[in-house]
Protein backbone atom coordinates (compact mmCIF):
# COMPACT_ATOMS: atom_id res chain seq x y z
CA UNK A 1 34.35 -9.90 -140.49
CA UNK A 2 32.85 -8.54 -137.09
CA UNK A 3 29.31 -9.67 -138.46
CA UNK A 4 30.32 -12.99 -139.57
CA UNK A 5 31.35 -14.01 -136.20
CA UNK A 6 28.28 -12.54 -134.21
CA UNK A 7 26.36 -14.09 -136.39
CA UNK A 8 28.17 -17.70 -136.15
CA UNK A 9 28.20 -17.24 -132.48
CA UNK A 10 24.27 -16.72 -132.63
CA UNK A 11 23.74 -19.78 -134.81
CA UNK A 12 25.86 -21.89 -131.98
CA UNK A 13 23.82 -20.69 -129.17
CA UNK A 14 20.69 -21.35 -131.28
CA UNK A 15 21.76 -24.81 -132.12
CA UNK A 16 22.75 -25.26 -128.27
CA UNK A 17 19.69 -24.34 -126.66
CA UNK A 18 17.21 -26.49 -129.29
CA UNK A 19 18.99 -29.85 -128.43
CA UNK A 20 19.32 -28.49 -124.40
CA UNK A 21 15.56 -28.21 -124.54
CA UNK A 22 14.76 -31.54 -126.66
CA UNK A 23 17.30 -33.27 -123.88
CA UNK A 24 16.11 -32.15 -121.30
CA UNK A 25 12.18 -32.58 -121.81
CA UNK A 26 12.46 -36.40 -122.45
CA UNK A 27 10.05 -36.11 -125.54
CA UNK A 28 11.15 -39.67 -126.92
CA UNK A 29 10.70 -40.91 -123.24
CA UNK A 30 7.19 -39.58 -123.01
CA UNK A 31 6.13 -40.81 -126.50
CA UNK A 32 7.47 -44.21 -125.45
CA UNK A 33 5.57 -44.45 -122.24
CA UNK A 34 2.62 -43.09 -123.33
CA UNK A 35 2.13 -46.40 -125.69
CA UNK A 36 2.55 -48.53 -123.11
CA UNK A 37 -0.42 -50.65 -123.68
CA UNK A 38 -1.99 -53.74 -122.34
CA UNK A 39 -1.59 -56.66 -125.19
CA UNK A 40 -4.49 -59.13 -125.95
CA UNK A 41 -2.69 -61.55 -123.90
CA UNK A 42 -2.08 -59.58 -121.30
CA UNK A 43 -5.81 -58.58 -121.50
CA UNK A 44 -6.82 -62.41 -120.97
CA UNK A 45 -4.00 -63.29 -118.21
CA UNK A 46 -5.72 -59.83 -116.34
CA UNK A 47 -9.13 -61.04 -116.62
CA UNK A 48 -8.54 -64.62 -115.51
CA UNK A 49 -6.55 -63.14 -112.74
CA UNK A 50 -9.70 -61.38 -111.81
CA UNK A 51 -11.67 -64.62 -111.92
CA UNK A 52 -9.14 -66.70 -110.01
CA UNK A 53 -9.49 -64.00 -106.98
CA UNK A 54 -5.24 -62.86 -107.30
CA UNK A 55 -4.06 -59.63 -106.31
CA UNK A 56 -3.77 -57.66 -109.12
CA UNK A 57 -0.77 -55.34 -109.95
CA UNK A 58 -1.09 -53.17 -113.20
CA UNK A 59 2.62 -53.35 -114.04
CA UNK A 60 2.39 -56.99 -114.51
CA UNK A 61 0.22 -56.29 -117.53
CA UNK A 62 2.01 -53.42 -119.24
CA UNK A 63 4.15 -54.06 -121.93
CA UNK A 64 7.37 -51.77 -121.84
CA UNK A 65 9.54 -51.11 -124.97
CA UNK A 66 12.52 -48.86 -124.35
CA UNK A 67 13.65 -48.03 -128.04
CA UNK A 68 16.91 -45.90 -128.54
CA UNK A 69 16.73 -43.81 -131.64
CA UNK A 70 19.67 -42.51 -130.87
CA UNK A 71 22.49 -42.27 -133.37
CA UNK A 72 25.98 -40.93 -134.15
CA UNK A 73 24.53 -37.46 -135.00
CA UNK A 74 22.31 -37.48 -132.23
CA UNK A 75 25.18 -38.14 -129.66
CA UNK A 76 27.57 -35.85 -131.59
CA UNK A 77 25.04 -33.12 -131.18
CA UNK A 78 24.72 -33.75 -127.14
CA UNK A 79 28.61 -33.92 -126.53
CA UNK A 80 28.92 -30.05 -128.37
CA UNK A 81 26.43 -29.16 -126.49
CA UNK A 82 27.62 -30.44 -123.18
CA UNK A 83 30.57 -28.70 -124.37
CA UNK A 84 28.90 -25.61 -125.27
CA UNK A 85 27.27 -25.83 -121.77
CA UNK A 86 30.62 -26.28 -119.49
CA UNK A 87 32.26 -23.09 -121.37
CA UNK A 88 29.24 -21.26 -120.19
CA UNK A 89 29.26 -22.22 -117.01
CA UNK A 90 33.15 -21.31 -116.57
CA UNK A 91 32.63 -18.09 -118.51
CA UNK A 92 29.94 -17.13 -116.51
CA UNK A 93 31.16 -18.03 -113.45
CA UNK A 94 34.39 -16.07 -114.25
CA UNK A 95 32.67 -13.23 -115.20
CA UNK A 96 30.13 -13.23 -111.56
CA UNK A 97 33.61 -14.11 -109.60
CA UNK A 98 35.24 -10.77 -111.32
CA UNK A 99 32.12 -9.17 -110.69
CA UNK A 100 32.16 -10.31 -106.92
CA UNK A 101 35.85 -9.10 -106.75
CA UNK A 102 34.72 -5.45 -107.96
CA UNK A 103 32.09 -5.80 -105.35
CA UNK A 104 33.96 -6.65 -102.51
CA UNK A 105 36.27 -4.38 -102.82
């Protein structure tokens, strides 16, 4: 019975720490921004810019699309985590306060 809950308790921090990490390093973000491309039209409105002598700002020509692929399991996964995150927080900061008290004294 020991085993089974070492081993559940190992499968939650698992779980925790793989969406922490795909939170936290924005990969959807990245992928999005990275195809930020100019468009054909944008290509001819830049080049006739050019000829016409205006001042030319790059982000008038890119073409942003901020999709959210996120979804019920997605979100449900975050909120344990956050979850999961604020009980470590309190137990660790119990545990450094006790340790502090032992310290102190």
């Amino acid at each position: 019975m020991n085993n089974i809950w070492k081993l559940l308790l190992v499968v939650i921090v698992v779980i925790f720490l793989v969406m922490v990490l795909a939170s936290s390093n924005g990969y959807y973000e990245y992928e999005l921004n990275k195809q930020s491309n100019l468009t054909e039209e944008a290509i001819k409105q830049f080049e006739q810019d050019i000829k016409d002598g205006k001042e030319i700002d790059v982000e008038d020509y890119l073409v942003k699309e901020n999709k959210d692929y996120s979804n019920s399991f997605s979100k449900t996964g975050i909120k344990i985590s956050n979850k999961i995150s604020d009980i470590f927080k309190k137990t660790f900061k119990f545990m450094f306060d006790a340790l502090g008290g032992f310290l102190d004294e």
